[in-house]
Protein backbone atom coordinates (compact mmCIF):
# COMPACT_ATOMS: atom_id res chain seq x y z
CA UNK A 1 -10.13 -10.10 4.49
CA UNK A 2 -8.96 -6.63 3.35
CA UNK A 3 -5.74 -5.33 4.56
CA UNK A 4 -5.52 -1.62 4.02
CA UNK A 5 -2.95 0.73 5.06
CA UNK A 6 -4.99 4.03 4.39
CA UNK A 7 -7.44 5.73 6.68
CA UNK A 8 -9.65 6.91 4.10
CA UNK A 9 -9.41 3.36 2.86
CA UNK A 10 -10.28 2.07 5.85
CA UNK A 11 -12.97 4.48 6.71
CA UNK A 12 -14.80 3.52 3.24
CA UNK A 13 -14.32 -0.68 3.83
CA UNK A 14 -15.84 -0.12 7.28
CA UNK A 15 -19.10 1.68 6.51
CA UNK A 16 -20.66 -0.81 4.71
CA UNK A 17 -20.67 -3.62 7.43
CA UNK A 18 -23.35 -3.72 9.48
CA UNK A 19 -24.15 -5.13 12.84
CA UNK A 20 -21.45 -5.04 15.82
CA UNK A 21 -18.44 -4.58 14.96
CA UNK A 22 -15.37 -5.73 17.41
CA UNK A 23 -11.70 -4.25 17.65
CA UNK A 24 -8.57 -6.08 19.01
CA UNK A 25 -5.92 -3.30 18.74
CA UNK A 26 -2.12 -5.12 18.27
CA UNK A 27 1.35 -4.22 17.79
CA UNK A 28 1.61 -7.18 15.98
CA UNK A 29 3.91 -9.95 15.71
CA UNK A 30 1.01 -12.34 16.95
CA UNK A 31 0.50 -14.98 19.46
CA UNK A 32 -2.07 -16.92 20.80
CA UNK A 33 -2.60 -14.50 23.25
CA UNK A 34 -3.51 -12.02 20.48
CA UNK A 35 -5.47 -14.62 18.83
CA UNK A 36 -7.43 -15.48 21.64
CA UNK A 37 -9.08 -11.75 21.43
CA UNK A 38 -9.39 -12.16 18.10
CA UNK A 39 -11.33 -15.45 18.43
CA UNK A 40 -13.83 -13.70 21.05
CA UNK A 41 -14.77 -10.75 19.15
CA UNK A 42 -15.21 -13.28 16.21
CA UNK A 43 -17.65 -15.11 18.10
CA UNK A 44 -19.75 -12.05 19.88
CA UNK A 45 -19.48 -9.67 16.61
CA UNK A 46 -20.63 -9.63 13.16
CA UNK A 47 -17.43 -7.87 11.86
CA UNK A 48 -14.21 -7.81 13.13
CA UNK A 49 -11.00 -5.87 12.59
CA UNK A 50 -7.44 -5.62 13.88
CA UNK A 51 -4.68 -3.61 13.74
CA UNK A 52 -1.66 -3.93 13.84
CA UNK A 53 1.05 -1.00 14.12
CA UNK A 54 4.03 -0.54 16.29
CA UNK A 55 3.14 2.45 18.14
CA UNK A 56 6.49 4.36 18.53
CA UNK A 57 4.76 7.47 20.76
CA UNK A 58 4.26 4.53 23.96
CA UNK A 59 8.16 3.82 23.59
CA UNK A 60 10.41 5.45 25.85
CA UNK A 61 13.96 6.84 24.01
CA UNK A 62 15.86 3.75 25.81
CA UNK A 63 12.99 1.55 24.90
CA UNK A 64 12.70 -1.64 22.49
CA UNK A 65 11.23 0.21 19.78
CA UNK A 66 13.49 -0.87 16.59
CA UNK A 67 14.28 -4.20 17.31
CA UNK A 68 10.58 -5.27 18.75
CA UNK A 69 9.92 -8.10 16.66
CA UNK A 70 7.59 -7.69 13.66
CA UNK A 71 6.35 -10.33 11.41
CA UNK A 72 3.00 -8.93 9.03
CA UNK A 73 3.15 -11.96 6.84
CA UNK A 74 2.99 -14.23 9.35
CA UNK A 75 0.06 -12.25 11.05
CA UNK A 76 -1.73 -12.02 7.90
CA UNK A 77 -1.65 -15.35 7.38
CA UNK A 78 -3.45 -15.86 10.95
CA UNK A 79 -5.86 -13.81 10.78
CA UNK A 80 -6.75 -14.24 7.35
CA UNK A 81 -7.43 -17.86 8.86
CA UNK A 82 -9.57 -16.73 12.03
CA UNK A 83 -12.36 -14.86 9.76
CA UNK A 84 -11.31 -10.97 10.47
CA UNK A 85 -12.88 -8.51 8.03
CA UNK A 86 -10.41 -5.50 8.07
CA UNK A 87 -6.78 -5.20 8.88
CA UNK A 88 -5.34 -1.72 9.31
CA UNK A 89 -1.74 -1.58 8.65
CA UNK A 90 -0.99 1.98 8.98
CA UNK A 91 2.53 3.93 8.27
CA UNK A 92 3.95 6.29 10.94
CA UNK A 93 2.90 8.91 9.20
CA UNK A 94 -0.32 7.76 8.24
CA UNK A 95 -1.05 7.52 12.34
CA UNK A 96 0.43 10.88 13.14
CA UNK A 97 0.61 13.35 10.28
CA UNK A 98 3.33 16.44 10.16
CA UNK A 99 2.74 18.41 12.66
CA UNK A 100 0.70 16.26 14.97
CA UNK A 101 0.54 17.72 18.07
CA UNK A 102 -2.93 16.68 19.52
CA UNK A 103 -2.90 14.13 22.91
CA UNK A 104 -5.00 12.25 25.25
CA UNK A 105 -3.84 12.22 28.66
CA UNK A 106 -5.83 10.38 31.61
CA UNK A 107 -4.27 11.78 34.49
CA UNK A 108 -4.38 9.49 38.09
CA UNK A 109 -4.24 6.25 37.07
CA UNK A 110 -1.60 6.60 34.60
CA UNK A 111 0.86 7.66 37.88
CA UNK A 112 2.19 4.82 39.44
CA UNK A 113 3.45 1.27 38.05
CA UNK A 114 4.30 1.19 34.74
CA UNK A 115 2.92 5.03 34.49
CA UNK A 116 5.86 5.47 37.01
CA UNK A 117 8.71 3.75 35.20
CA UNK A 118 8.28 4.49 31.71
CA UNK A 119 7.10 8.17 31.56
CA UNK A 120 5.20 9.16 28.74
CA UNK A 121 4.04 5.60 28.11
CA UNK A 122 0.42 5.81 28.74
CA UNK A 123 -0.10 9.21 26.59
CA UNK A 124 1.11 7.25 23.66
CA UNK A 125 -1.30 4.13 24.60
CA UNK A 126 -4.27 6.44 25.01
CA UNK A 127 -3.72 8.77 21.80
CA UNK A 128 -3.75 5.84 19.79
CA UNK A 129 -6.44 3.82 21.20
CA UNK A 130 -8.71 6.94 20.36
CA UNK A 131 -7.19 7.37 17.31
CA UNK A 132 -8.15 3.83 16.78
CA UNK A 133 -12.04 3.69 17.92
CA UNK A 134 -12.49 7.06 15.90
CA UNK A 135 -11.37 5.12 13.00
CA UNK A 136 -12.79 1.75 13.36
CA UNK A 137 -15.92 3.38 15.32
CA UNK A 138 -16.27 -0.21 17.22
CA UNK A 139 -19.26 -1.28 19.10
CA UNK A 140 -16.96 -3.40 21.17
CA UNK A 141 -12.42 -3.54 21.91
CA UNK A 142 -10.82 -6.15 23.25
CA UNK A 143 -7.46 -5.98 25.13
CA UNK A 144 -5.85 -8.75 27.14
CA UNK A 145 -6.04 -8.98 31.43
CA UNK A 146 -1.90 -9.14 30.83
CA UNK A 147 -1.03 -5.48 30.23
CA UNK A 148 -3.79 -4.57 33.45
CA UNK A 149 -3.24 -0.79 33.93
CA UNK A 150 -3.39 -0.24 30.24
CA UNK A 151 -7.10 -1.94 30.52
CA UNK A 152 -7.44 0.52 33.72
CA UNK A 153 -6.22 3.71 31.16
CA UNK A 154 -8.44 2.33 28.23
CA UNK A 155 -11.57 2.06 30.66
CA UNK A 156 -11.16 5.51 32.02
CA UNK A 157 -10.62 7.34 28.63
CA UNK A 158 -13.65 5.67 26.82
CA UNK A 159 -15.63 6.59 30.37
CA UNK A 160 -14.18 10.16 30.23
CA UNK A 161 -14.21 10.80 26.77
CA UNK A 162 -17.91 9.51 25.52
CA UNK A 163 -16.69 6.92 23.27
CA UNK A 164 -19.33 4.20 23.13
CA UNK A 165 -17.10 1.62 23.15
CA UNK A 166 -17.72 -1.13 25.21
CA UNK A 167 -14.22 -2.40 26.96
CA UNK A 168 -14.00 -6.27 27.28
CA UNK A 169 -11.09 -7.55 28.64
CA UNK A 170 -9.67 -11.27 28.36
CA UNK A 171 -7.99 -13.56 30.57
CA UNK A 172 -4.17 -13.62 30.35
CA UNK A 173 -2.96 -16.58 27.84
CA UNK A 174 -0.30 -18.58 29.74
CA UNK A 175 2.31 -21.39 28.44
CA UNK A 176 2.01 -24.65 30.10
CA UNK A 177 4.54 -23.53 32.84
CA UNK A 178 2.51 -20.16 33.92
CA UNK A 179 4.99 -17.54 31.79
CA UNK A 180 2.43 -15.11 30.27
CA UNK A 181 2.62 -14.84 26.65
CA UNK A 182 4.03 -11.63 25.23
CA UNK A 183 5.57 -10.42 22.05
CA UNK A 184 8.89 -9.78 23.73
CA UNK A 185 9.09 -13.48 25.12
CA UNK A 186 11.07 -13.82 21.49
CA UNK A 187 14.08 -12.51 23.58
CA UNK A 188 14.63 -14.44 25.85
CA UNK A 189 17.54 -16.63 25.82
CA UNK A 190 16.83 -20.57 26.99
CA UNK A 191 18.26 -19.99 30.36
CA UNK A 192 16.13 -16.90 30.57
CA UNK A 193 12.97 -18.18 29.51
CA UNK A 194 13.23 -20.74 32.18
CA UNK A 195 14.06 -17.84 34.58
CA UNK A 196 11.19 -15.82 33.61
CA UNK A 197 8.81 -18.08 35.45
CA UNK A 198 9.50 -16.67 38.25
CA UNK A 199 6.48 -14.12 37.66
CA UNK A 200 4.18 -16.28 37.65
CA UNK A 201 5.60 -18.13 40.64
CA UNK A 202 5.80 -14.75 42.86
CA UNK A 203 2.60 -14.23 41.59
CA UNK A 204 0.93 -17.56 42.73
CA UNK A 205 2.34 -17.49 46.08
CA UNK A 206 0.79 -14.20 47.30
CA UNK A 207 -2.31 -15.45 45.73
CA UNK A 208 -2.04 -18.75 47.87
CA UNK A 209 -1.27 -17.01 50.82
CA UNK A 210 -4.68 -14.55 50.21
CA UNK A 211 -6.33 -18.12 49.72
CA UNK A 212 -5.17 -19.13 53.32
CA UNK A 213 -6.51 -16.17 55.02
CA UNK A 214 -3.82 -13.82 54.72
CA UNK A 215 -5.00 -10.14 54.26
CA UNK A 216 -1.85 -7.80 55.05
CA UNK A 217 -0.62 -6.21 51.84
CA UNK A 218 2.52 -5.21 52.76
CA UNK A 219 3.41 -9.20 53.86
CA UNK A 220 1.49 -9.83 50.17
CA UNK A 221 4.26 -7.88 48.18
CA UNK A 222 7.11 -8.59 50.16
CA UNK A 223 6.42 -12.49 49.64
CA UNK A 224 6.55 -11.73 46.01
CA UNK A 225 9.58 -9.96 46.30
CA UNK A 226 11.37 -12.38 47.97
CA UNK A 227 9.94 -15.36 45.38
CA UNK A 228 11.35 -13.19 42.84
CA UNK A 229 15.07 -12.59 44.89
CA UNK A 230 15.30 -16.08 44.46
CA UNK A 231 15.70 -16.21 41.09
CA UNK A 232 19.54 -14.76 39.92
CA UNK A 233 18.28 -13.52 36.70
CA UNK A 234 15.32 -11.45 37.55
CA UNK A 235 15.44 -7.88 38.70
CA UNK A 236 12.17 -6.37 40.44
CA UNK A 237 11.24 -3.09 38.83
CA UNK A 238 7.82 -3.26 41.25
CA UNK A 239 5.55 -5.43 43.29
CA UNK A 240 2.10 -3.77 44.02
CA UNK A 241 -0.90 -5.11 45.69
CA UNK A 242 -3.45 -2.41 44.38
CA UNK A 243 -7.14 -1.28 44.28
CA UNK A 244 -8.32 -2.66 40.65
CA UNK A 245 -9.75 0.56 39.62
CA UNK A 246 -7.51 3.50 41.39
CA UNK A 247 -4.83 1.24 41.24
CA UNK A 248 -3.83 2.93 44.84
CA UNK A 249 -1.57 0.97 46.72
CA UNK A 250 -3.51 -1.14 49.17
CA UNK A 251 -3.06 -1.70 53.04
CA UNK A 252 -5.76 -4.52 53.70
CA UNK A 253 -6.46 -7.04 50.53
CA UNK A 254 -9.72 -7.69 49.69
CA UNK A 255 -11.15 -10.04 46.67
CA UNK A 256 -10.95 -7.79 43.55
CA UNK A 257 -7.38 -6.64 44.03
CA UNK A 258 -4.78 -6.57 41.52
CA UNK A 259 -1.61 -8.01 42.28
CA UNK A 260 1.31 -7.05 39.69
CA UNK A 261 4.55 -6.34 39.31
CA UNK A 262 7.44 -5.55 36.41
CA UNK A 263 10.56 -7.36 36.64
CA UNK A 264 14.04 -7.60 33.79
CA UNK A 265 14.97 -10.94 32.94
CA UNK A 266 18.61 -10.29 31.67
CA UNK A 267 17.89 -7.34 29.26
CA UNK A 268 14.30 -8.10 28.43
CA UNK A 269 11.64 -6.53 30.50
CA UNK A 270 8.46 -8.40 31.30
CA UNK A 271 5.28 -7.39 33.28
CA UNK A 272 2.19 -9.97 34.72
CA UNK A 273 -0.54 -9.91 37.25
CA UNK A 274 -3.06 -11.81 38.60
CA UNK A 275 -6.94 -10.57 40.40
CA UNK A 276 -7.58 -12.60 43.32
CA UNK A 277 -11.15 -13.58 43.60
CA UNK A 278 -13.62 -14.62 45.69
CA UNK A 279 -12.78 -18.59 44.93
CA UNK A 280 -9.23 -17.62 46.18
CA UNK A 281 -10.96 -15.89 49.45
CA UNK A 282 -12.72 -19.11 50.18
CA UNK A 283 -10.06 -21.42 49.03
């Protein structure tokens, strides 16, 4: 495994490896959720890389950035152990040089849900995702079904934009008890953590009631916001029952829709979803 920090580095480590090559993009400070893309490109590319780099252009000013947890050693270590041929660790500077003042913006779907709430975010998500398949020129990029919209963004960029990057996306890791696995998990206090649950419990009940015939969108969400009013600890930021592609806010559910919301657990903000499917629809 090569770890290189350099994009002309990387540039001359990755044109000598032929065959597909497969991207899983990371801010690092890995968990199995990360390594569970890692493990699929591994197993449907000939060459794999990763990167990790804490991408300070998706933070907002009031945002996590400086204390969002960081461990490079310890990812190393792990994907040094799953197989993956290049690691690009780049500085701040090496990502955006003085004087950077070049964007991406994908306009619609960035709007609402987290587009809404945390302005800016997705123009920092989609600058460095291209910045990313221009450097790694992948054949295939792998993001997880947790962060949903960004998957939406992603999609519509590499559509828009030509790259010929194929987009797979991968099911959402959970812990034993449904709570999503995410970097930022590492904040939670005990008492917290066993709050935080409530996502996926919100999240399951809508899906039931779909299951059971129910097809009102409006009842949908407020059922989630009322599973997640019952927990003193969580704060709704949104609920949204949504057309998976648009991500307009639906009126009648039908299989394919995303269900998601946002939601603070003490200071630590946490986002999930779920995409009911036909098995739901019949039960």
């Amino acid at each position: 495994m090569q770890t290189i920090t350099l994009l002309s580095d990387l540039r001359q480590a990755r044109k000598p490896l032929p065959g597909k090559f497969g991207l899983v993009p990371t801010m690092g400070y890995l968990h199995q959720g990360h390594l569970s893309l890692v493990e699929r490109a591994r197993a449907e590319c000939e060459h794999v890389g990763v990167s990790v780099f804490v991408n300070p252009t998706q933070f907002g000013p009031s945002e996590d950035l400086e204390r969002y947890p960081r461990d490079l050693e310890a990812d190393l270590r792990q994907l040094e152990r799953l197989g993956v041929d290049l690691v690009w660790t780049p500085t701040v500077e090496e990502m955006y040089p003085a004087g950077f003042q070049t964007w991406v913006t994908v306009e619609n779907v960035t709007a609402p849900l987290e587009g809404k709430q945390r302005p800016g975010h997705f123009r920092g998500v989609a600058t460095v995702v291209a910045k990313l398949f221009n450097a790694f020129t992948p054949e295939r990029a792998y993001f997880g079904q947790k962060d949903a919209q960004q998957v939406v963004v992603i999609r519509r960029m590499a559509q828009d934009l030509n790259f010929p990057v194929e987009v797979v996306v991968c099911p959402t890791v959970r812990e034993p008890d449904g709570l999503a696995l995410s970097s930022r998990n590492a904040y939670l206090s005990p008492q917290e953590r066993q709050a935080a649950t409530v996502l996926h419990r919100a999240l399951t009940s809508a899906e039931e009631a779909y299951a059971a015939g129910e097809r009102d969108a409006e009842l949908l969400r407020a059922l989630m916001s009322s599973t997640l009013a019952s927990e003193p600890l969580a704060r709704e930021e949104y609920v949204s029952v949504a057309d998976p592609e648009t991500l307009d806010e639906l009126n009648r559910v039908t299989s394919g829709a995303l269900l998601s919301m946002a939601v603070r657990i003490g200071k630590t903000r946490l986002i999930d979803n779920v995409v009911l499917t036909r098995k739901a629809e019949t039960g």
